[in-house]
Protein backbone atom coordinates (compact mmCIF):
# COMPACT_ATOMS: atom_id res chain seq x y z
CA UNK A 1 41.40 50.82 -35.51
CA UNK A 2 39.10 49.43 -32.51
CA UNK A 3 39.51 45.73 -31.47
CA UNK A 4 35.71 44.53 -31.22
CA UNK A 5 36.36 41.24 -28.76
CA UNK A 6 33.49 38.49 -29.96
CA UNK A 7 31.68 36.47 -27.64
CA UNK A 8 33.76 33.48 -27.43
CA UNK A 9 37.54 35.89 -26.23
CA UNK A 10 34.82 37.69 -23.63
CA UNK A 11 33.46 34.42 -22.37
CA UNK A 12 37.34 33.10 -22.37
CA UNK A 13 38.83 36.18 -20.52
CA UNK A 14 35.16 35.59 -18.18
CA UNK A 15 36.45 32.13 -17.35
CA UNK A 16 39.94 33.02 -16.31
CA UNK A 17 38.95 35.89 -14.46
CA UNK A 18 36.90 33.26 -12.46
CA UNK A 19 39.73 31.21 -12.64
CA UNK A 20 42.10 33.97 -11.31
CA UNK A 21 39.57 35.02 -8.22
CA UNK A 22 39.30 30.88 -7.34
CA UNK A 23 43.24 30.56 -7.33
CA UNK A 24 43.82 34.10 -5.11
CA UNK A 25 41.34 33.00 -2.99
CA UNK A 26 43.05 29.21 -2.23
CA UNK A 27 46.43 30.35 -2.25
CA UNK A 28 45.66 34.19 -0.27
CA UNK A 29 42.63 34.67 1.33
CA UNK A 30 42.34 30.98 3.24
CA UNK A 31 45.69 31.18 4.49
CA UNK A 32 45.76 34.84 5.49
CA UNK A 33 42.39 33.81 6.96
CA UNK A 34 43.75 30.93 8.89
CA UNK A 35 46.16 33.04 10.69
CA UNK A 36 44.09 35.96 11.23
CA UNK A 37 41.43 33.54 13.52
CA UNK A 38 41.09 34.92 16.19
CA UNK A 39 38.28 32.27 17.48
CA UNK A 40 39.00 29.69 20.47
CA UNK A 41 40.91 26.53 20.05
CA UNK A 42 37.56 24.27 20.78
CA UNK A 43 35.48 26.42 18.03
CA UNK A 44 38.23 25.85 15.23
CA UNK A 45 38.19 22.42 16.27
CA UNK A 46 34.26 22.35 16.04
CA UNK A 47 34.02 24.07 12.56
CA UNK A 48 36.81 21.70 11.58
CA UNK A 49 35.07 18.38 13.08
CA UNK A 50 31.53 19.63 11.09
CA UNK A 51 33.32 19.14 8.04
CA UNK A 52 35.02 16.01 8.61
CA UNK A 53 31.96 14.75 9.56
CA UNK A 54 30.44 14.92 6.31
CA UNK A 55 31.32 12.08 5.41
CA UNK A 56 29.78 10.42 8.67
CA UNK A 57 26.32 12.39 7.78
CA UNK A 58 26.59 10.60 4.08
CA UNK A 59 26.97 7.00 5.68
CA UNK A 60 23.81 8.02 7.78
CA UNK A 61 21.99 8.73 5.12
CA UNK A 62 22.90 6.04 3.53
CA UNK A 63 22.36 3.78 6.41
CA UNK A 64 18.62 5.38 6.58
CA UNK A 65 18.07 5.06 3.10
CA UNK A 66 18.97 1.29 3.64
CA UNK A 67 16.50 0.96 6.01
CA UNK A 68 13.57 2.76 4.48
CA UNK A 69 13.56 0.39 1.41
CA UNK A 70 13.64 -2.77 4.15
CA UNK A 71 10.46 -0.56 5.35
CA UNK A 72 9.00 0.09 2.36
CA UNK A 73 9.74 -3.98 1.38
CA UNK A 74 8.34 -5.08 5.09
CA UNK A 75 5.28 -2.87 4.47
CA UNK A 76 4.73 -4.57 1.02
CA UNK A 77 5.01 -7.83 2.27
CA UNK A 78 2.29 -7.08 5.00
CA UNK A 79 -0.11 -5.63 2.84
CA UNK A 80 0.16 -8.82 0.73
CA UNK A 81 -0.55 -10.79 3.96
CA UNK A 82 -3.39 -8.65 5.08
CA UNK A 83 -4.95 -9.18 1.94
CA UNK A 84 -4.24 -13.13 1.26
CA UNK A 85 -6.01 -12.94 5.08
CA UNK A 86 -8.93 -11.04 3.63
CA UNK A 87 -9.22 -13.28 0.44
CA UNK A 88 -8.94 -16.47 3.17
CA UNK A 89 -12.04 -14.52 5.19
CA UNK A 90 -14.02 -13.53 2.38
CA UNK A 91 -14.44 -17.46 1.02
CA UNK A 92 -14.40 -18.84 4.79
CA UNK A 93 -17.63 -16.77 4.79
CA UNK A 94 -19.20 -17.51 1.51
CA UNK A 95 -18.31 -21.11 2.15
CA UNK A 96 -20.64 -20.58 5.54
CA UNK A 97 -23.22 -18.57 4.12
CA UNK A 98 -23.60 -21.17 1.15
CA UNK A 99 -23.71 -24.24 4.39
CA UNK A 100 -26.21 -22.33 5.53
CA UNK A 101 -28.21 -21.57 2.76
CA UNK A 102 -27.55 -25.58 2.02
CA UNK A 103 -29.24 -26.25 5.46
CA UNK A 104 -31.98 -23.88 4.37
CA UNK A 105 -32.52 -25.19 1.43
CA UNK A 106 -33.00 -28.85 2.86
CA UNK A 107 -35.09 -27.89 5.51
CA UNK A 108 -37.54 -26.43 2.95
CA UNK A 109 -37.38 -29.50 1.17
CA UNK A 110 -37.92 -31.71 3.80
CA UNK A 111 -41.23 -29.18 4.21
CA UNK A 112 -42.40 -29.54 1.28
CA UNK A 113 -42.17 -33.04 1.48
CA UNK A 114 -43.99 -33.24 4.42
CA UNK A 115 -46.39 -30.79 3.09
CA UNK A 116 -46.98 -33.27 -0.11
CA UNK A 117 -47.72 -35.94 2.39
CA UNK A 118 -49.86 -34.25 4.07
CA UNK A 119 -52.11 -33.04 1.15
CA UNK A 120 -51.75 -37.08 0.15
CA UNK A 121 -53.14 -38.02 3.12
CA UNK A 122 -55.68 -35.51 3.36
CA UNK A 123 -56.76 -36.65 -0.20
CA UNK A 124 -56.84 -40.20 0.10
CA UNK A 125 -58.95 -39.60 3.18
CA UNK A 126 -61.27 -37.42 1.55
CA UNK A 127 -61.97 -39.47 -1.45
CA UNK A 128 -64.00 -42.29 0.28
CA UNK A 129 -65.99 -39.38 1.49
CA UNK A 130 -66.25 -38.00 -2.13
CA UNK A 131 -67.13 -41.44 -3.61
CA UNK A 132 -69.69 -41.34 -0.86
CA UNK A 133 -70.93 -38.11 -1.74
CA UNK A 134 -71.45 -38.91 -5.14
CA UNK A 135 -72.50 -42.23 -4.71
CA UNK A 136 -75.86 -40.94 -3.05
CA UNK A 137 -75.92 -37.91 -5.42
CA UNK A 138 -76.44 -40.87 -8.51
CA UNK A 139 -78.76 -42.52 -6.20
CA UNK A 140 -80.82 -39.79 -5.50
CA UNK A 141 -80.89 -38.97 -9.57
């Protein structure tokens, strides 16, 4: 009779054996490792300092995360600036070009006024001279 294992005892035996390997190699192979380094004092002090100072490189990166979102929050209240400045530029001008166009606008007036005098005058001169004109054209009939 032939034992066919189903997926579930072969993924079970899978995990211990992983299990098994992790274990040997935390209670063995570090150890037996540890005493078999050969390297320098100051380069097993090294490797050890580069992993203590983990958690230094996390508070770094927190620290620079920090400081990018102040950034990011400066550059967002600048842009809001720069624009309120451009909104506050944009009427200064149309408030100046519609002054000006005021001034133009007054000026032609004032023209045209002086224009309608003018014609007034010239009228009023001319219509003695018309009367005139007309008297002696009757006369003549």
């Amino acid at each position: 009779m032939t034992i066919i294992p189903t997926p579930w005892v072969m993924a079970l035996v899978f995990v211990v054996f992983l299990v098994l390997i992790y274990l040997l190699n935390r209670i063995l192979y570090k150890p037996l490792l540890g005493f078999m380094d050969t390297r320098d004092a100051s380069i097993k002090k090294d490797s050890e300092g580069i992993e203590g100072n983990t958690a230094d490189i996390k508070a770094l990166q927190k620290e620079a995360n920090e400081i990018l979102q102040a950034a990011r929050a400066e550059a967002a209240l600048i842009k809001n600036k720069a624009q309120e400045n451009a909104k506050q530029t944009a009427e200064m001008k149309i408030s100046q070009k519609k002054d000006e166009l005021a001034q133009k606008y007054n000026v032609f007036v004032a023209g045209l006024q002086e224009e309608k005098a003018r014609l007034k005058d010239s009228l009023e001169s001319e219509i003695p001279l018309f009367k005139a004109s007309l008297k002696a054209k009757l006369e003549k009939l």
